[in-house]
Protein backbone atom coordinates (compact mmCIF):
# COMPACT_ATOMS: atom_id res chain seq x y z
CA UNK A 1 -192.41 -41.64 -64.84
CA UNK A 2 -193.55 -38.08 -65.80
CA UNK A 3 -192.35 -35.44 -63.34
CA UNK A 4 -195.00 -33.98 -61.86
CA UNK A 5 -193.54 -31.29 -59.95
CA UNK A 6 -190.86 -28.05 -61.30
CA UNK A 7 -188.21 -27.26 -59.03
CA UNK A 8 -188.16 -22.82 -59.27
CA UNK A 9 -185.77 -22.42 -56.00
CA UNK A 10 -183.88 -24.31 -53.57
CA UNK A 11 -181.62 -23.08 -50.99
CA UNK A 12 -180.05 -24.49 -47.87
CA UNK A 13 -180.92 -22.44 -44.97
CA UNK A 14 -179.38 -24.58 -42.13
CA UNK A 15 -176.68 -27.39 -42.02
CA UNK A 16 -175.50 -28.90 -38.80
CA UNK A 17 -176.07 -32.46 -37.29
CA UNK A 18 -178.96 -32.23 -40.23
CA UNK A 19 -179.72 -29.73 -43.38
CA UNK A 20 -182.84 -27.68 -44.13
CA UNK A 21 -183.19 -26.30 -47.25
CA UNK A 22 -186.12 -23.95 -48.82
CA UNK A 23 -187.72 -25.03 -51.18
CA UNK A 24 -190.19 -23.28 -53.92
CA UNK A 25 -191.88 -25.42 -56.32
CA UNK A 26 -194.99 -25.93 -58.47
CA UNK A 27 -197.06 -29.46 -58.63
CA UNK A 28 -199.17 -30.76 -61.32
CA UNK A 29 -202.75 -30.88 -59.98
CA UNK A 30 -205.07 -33.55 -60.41
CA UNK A 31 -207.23 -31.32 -63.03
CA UNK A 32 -204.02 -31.43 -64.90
CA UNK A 33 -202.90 -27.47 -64.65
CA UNK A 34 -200.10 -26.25 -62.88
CA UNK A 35 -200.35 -25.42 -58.85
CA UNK A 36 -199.49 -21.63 -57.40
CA UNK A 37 -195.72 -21.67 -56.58
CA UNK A 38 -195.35 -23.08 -52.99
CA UNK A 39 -192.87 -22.00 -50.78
CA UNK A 40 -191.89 -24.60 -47.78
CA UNK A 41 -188.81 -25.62 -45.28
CA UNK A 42 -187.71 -29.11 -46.16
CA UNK A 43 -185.59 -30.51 -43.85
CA UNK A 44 -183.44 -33.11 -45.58
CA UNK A 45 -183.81 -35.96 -43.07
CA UNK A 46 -182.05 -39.13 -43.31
CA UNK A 47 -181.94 -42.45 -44.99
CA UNK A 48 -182.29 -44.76 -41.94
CA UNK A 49 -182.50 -48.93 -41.53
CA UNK A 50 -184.53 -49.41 -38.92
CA UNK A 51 -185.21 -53.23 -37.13
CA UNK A 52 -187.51 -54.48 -34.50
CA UNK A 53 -185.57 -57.45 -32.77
CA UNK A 54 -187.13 -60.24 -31.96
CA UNK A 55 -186.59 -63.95 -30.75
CA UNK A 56 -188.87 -66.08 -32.40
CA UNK A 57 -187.16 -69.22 -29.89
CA UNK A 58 -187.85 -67.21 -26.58
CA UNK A 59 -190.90 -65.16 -27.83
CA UNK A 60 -189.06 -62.19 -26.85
CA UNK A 61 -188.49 -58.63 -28.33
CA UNK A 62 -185.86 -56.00 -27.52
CA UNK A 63 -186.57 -52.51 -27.28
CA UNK A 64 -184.05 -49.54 -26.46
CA UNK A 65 -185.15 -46.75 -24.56
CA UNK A 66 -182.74 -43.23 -24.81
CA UNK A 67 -183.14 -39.67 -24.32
CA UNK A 68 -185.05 -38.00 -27.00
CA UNK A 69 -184.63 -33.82 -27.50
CA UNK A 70 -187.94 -33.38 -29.38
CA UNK A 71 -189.89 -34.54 -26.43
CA UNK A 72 -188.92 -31.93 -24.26
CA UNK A 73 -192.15 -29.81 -25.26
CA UNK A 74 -194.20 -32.05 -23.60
CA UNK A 75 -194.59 -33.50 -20.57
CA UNK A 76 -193.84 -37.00 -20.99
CA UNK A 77 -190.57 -39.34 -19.86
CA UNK A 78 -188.25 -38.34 -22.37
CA UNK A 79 -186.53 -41.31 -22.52
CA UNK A 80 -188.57 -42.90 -25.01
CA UNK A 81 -188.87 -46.58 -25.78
CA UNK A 82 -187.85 -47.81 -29.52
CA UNK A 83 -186.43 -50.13 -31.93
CA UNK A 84 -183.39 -50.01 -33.27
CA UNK A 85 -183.38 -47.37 -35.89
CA UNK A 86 -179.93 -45.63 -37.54
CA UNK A 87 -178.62 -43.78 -40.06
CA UNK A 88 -177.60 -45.49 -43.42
CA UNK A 89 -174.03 -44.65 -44.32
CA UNK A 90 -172.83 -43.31 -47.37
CA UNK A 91 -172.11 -46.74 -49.49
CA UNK A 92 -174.02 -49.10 -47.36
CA UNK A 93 -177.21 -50.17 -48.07
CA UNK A 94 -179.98 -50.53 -45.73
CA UNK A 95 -180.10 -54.28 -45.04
CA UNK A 96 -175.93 -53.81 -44.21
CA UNK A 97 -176.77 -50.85 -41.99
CA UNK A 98 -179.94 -52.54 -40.17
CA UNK A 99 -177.39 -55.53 -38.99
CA UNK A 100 -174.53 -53.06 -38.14
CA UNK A 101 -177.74 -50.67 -35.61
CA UNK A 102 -178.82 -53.86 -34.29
CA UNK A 103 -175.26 -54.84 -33.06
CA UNK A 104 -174.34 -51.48 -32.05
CA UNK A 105 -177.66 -50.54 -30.00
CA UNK A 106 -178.31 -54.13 -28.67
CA UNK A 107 -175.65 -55.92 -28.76
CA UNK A 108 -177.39 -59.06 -30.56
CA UNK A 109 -176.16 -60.46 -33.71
CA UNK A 110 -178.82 -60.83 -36.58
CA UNK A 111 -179.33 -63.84 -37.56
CA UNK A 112 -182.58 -63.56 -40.42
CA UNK A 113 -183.36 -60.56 -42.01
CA UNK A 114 -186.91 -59.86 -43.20
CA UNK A 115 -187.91 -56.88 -44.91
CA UNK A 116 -190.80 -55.35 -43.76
CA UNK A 117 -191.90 -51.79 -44.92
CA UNK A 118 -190.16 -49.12 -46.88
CA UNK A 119 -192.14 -45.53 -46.00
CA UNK A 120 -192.01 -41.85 -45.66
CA UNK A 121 -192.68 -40.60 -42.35
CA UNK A 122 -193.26 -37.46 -42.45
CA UNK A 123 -193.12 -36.09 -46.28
CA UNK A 124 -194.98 -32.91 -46.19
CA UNK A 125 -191.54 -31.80 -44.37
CA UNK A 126 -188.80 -34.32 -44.32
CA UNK A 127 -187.28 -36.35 -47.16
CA UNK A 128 -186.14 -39.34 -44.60
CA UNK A 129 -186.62 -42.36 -45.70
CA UNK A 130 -187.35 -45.77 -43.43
CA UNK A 131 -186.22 -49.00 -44.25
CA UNK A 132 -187.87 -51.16 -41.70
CA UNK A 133 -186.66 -55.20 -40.75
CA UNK A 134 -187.54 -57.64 -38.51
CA UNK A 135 -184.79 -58.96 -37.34
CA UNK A 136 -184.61 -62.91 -35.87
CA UNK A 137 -182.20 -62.37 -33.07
CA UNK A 138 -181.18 -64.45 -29.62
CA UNK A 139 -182.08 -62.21 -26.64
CA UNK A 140 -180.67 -61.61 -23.36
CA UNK A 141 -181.62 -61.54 -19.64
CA UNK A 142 -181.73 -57.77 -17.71
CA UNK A 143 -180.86 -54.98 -19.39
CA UNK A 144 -177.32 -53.62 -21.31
CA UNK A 145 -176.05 -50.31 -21.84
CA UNK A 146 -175.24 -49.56 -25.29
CA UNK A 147 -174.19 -47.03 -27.85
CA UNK A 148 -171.71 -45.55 -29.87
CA UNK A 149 -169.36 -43.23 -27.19
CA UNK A 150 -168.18 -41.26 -30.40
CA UNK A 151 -171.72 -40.57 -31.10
CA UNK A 152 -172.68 -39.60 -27.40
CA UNK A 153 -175.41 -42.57 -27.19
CA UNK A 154 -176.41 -43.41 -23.94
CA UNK A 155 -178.95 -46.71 -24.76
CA UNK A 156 -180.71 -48.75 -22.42
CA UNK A 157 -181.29 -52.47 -24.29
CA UNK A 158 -184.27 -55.00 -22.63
CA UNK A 159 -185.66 -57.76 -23.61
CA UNK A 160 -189.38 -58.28 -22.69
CA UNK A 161 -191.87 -61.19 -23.61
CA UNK A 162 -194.54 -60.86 -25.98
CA UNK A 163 -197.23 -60.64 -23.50
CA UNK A 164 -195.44 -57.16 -21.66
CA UNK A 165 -194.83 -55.47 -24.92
CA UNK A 166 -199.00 -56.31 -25.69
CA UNK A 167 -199.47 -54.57 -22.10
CA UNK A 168 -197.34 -51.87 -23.04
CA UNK A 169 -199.23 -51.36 -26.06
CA UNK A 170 -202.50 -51.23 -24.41
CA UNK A 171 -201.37 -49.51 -22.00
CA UNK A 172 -200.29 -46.57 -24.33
CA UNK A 173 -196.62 -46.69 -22.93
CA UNK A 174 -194.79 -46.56 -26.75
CA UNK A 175 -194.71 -43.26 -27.82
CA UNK A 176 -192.31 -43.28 -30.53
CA UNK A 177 -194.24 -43.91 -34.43
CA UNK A 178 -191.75 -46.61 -35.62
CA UNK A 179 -192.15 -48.11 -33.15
CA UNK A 180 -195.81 -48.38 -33.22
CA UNK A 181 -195.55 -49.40 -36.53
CA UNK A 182 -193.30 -52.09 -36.37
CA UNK A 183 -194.79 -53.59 -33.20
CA UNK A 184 -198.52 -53.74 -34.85
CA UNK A 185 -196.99 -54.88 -37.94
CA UNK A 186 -195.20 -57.72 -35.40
CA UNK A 187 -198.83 -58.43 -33.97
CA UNK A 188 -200.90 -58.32 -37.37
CA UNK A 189 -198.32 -61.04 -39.00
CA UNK A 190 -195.72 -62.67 -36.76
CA UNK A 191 -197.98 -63.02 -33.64
C-alpha cells in the first residue's frame, strides 16, 4: 500500500508507565495534494488482548470491576466494571496473552477461543491496538479477588447471568467502551 502520510518530526516528550511522543506530519488529502503540516501528542498506547468471558453451559458472563485513575474527573464510582483486557507482551501474541489476562484477572481457564474484533480505539491520539475474544470459560459462584500483586491490581471477579448483565446494560451501569462493545457484540451474535 502507498503511504499516504510523511513523517517531518517525532519526538518523545514523556516515558513512564506509558510514552508520548510529538508528532508532526503531513497526510495525503482526498483531492490528492498534500495536507498543512500537523502538529499533535500521540501517546503510544498499548497492544492489548482483551476477552469477554463467558459460559455458554451456565449462561453466565464474568466481569471484573477495579479502580480506574481516569475516572476521577467525574463523578461516577470509579471502580468501573470490565472485561478482561491486558497488555500483550513483547513475543506473545494476542490469542497467548488473552488466555494468560483471563487466568490472571479471573481465575478461569479458557477453554475456546473466538476472535472477535481487531480495532483502534481511540486513533486520533493513541496508537493502542485491541485484540478482542470471546472466551468459552466455566464460571464460578460469588465473587474472587484477583490480580497481579507485582502489578498492584486489586480486581474484583463475578459472575452474573445473562439476564443481570441485559439489566445492567439498560440500566446504563457499564461505563467502560470495551466493554460496551464486547457485551453488544455478545447480544447481537451469541445471545
Amino acid at each position: 500500500m502507498k503511504s499516504k502520510f510523511k513523517i517531518i518530526n517525532k519526538k518523545n516528550i514523556y516515558s513512564g508507565f506509558f510514552t508520548m511522543n510529538e508528532i508532526t506530519l503531513k497526510y495525503l488529502k482526498y483531492d490528492g495534494s498534500w495536507s498543512n503540516s500537523v502538529k499533535r501528542e500521540l501517546f503510544s498506547g498499548a497492544q492489548v488482548a482483551a476477552v469477554l468471558p463467558y459460559d455458554p453451559v451456565k449462561k453466565e458472563i464474568v466481569l471484573i470491576k477495579q479502580f480506574r485513575p481516569g475516572t476521577i474527573s467525574k463523578d461516577v464510582d470509579n471502580y468501573l466494571e470490565e472485561i478482561v483486557a491486558g497488555i500483550i507482551d513483547p513475543g506473545e501474541n494476542p490469542e497467548t496473552a488473552a488466555k494468560r489476562e483471563c487466568l490472571e484477572e479471573t481465575g478461569c481457564e479458557v477453554k475456546k477461543l473466538i476472535p472477535i474484533q481487531n480495532y483502534f480505539p481511540a486513533p486520533g491520539s493513541s496508537e493502542s491496538f485491541y485484540h478482542l475474544f470471546l472466551a468459552e470459560i466455566e464460571t464460578f459462584d460469588g465473587e474472587k479477588i484477583m490480580g497481579l500483586k507485582t502489578e498492584n491490581e486489586d480486581i474484583l471477579a463475578k459472575s452474573y447471568n445473562i439476564d443481570d448483565i441485559k439489566r445492567k446494560l439498560h440500566n446504563k451501569e457499564i461505563l467502560n467502551g470495551l466493554a460496551l462493545i464486547a457485551l453488544q457484540w455478545f447480544f447481537l451474535n451469541i445471545n
